[in-house]
C-alpha atoms as a PDB file:
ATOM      1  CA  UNK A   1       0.000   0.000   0.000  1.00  0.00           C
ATOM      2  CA  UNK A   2       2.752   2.515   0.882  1.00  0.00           C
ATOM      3  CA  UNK A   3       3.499   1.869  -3.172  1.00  0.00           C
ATOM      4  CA  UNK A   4       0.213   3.179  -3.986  1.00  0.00           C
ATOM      5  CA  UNK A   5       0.824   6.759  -2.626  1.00  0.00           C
ATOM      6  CA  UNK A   6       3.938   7.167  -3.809  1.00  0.00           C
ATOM      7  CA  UNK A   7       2.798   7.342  -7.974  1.00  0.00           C
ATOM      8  CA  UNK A   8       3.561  10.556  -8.923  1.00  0.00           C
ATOM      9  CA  UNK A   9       1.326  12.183 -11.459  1.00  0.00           C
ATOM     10  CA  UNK A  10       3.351  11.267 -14.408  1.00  0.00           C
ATOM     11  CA  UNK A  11       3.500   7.948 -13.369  1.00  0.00           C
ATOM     12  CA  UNK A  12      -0.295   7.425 -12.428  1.00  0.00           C
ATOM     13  CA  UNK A  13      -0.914   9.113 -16.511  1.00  0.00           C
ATOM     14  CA  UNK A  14       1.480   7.232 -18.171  1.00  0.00           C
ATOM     15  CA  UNK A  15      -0.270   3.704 -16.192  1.00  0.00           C
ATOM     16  CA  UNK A  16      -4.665   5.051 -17.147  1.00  0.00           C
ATOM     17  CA  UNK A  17      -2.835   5.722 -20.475  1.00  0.00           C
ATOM     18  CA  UNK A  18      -1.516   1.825 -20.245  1.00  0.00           C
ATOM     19  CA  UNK A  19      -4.737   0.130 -19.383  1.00  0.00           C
ATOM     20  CA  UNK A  20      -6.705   2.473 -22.037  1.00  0.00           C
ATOM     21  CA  UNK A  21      -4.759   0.382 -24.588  1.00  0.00           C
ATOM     22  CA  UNK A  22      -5.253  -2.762 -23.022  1.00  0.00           C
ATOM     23  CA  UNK A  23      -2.118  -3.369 -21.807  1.00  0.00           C
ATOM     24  CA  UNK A  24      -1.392  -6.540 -19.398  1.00  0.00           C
ATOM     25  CA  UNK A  25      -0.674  -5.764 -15.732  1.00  0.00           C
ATOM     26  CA  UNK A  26       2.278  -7.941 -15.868  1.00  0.00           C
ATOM     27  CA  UNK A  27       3.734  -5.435 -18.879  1.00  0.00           C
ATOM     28  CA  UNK A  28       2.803  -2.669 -16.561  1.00  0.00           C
ATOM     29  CA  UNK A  29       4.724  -3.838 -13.581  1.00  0.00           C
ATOM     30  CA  UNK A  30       7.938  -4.655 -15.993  1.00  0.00           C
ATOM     31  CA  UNK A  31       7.571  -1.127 -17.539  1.00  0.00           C
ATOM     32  CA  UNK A  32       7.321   0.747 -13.466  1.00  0.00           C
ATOM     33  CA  UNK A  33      10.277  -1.978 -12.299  1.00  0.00           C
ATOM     34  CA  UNK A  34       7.990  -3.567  -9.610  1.00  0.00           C
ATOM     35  CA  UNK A  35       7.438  -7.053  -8.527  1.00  0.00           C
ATOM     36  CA  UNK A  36       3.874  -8.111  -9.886  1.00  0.00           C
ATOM     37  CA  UNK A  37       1.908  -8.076  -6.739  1.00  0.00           C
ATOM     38  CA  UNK A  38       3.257  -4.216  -5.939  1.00  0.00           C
ATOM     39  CA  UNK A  39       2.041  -3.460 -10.085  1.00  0.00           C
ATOM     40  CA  UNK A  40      -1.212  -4.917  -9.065  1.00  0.00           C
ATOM     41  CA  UNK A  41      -1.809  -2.908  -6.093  1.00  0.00           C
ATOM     42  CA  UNK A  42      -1.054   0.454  -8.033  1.00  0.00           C
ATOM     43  CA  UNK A  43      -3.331  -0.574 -11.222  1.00  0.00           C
ATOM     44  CA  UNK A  44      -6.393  -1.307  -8.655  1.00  0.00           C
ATOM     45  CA  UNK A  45      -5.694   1.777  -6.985  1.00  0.00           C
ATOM     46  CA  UNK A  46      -5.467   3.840 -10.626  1.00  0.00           C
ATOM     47  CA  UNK A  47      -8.685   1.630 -11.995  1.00  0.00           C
ATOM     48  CA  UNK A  48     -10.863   3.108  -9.782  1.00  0.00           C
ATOM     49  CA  UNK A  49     -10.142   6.926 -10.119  1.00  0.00           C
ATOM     50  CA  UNK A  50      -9.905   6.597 -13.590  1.00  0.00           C
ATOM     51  CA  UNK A  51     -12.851   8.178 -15.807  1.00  0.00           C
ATOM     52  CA  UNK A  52     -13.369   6.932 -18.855  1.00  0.00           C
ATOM     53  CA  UNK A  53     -14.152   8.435 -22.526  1.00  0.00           C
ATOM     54  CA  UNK A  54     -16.229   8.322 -25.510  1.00  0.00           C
ATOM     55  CA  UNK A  55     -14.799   5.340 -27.351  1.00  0.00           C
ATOM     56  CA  UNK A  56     -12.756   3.560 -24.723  1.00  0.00           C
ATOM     57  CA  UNK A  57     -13.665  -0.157 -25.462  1.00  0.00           C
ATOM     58  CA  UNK A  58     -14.299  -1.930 -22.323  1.00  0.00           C
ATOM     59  CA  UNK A  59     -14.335  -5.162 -20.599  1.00  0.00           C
ATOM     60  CA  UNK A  60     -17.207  -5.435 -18.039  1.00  0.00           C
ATOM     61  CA  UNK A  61     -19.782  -8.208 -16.243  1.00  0.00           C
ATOM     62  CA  UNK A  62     -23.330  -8.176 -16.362  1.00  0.00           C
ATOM     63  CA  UNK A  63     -25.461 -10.894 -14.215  1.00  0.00           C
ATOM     64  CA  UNK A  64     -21.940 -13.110 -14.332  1.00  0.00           C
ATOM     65  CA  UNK A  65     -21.264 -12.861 -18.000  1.00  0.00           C
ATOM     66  CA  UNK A  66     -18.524 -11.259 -19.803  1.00  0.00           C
ATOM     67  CA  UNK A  67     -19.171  -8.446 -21.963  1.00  0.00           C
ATOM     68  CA  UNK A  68     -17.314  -6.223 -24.267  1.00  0.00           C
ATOM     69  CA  UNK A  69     -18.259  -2.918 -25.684  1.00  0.00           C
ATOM     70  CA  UNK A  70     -17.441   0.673 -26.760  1.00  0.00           C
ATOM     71  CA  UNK A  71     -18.519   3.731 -25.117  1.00  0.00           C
ATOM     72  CA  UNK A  72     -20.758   5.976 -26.669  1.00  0.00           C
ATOM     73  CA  UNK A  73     -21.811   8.277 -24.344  1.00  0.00           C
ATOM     74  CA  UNK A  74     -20.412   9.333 -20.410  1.00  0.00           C
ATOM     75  CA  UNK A  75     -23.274   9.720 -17.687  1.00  0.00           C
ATOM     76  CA  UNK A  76     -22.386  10.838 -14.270  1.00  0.00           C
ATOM     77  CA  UNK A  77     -21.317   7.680 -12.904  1.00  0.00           C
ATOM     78  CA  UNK A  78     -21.676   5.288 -16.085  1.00  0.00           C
ATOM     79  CA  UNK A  79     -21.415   4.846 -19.406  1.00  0.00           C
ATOM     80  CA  UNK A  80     -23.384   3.804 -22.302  1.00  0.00           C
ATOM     81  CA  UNK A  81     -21.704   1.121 -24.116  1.00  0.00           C
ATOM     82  CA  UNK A  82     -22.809  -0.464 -27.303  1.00  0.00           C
ATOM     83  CA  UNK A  83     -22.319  -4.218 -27.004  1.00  0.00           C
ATOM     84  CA  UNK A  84     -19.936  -6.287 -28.788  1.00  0.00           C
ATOM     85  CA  UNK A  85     -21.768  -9.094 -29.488  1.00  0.00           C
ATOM     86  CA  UNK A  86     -19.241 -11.056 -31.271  1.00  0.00           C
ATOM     87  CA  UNK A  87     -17.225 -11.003 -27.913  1.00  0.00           C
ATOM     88  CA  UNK A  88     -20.034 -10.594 -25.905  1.00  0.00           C
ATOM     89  CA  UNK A  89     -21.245 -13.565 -23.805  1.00  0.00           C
ATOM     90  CA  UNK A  90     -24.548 -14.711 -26.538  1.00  0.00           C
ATOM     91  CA  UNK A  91     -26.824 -15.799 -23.484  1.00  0.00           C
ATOM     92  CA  UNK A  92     -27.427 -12.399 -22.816  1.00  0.00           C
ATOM     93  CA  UNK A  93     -28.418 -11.250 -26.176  1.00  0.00           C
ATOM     94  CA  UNK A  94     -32.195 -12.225 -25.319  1.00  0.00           C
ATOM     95  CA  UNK A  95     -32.230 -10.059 -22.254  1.00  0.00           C
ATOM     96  CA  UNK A  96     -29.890  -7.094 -23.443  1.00  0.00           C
ATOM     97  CA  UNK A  97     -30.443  -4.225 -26.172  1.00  0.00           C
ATOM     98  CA  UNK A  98     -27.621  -3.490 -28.631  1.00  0.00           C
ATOM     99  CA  UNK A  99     -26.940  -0.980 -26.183  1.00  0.00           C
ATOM    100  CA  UNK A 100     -26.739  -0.930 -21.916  1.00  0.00           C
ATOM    101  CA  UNK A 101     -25.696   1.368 -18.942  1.00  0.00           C
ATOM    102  CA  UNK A 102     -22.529   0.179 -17.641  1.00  0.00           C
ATOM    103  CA  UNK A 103     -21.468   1.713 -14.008  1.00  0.00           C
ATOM    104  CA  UNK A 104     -17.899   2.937 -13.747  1.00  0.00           C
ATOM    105  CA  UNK A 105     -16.986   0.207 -10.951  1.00  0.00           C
ATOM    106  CA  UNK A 106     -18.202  -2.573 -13.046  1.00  0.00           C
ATOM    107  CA  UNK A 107     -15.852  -1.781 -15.538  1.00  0.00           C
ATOM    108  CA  UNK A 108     -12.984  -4.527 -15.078  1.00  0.00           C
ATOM    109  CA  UNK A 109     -10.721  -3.528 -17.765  1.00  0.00           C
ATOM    110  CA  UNK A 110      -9.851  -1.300 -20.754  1.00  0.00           C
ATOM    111  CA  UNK A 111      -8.942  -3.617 -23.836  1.00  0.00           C
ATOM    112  CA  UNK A 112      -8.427  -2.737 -27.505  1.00  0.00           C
ATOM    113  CA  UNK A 113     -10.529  -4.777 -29.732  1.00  0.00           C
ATOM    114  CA  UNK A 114      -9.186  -5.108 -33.907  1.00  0.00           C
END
């Protein structure tokens, strides 16, 4: 924890600007020089003061299924994100429009889809 408050603000930019592009905790703990556990810690920490943007494609979980989408619009504490249904868990497609409210917290990661 003592790790955590000592990111400076350069650090804690270049590490949102990491996980925006999807990048693997593991490469983020080799690119600060810290043992994976102590990379861990600071990327939690980070994840959950990080806001994100209009087109940030997102990893999140709705009733225990995987889902992957793009943001299309910021609310005050969520996002609406058009679903990716082609890496989008296909049990939900029967319960889910094309398009759902995700809150910031249930966001689990920031990945960059082809």
């Amino acid at each position: 924890m003592e790790m955590v408050r000592n990111i400076t603000d350069e650090t804690k930019t270049m590490i949102e600007s990491e996980l925006r592009k999807g990048t693997s905790n593991s490469r983020i703990a080799n690119l600060l020089g810290v043992s994976y556990e102590q990379a861990l810690e600071v990327v939690e920490a980070i994840k959950e003061s990080i806001r994100p943007e209009i087109g940030d494609e997102i990893k999140f979980t709705f009733r225990k299924q995987e889902m992957v989408g793009v943001i299309r619009k910021l609310l005050t504490n969520s996002a609406v994100v058009e679903i990716y249904w082609d890496l989008s868990s296909g049990t939900m497609k029967d319960i889910c429009e094309d398009k759902t409210i995700v809150n910031f917290k249930d966001i689990e990661e920031f990945v960059k889809v082809d």
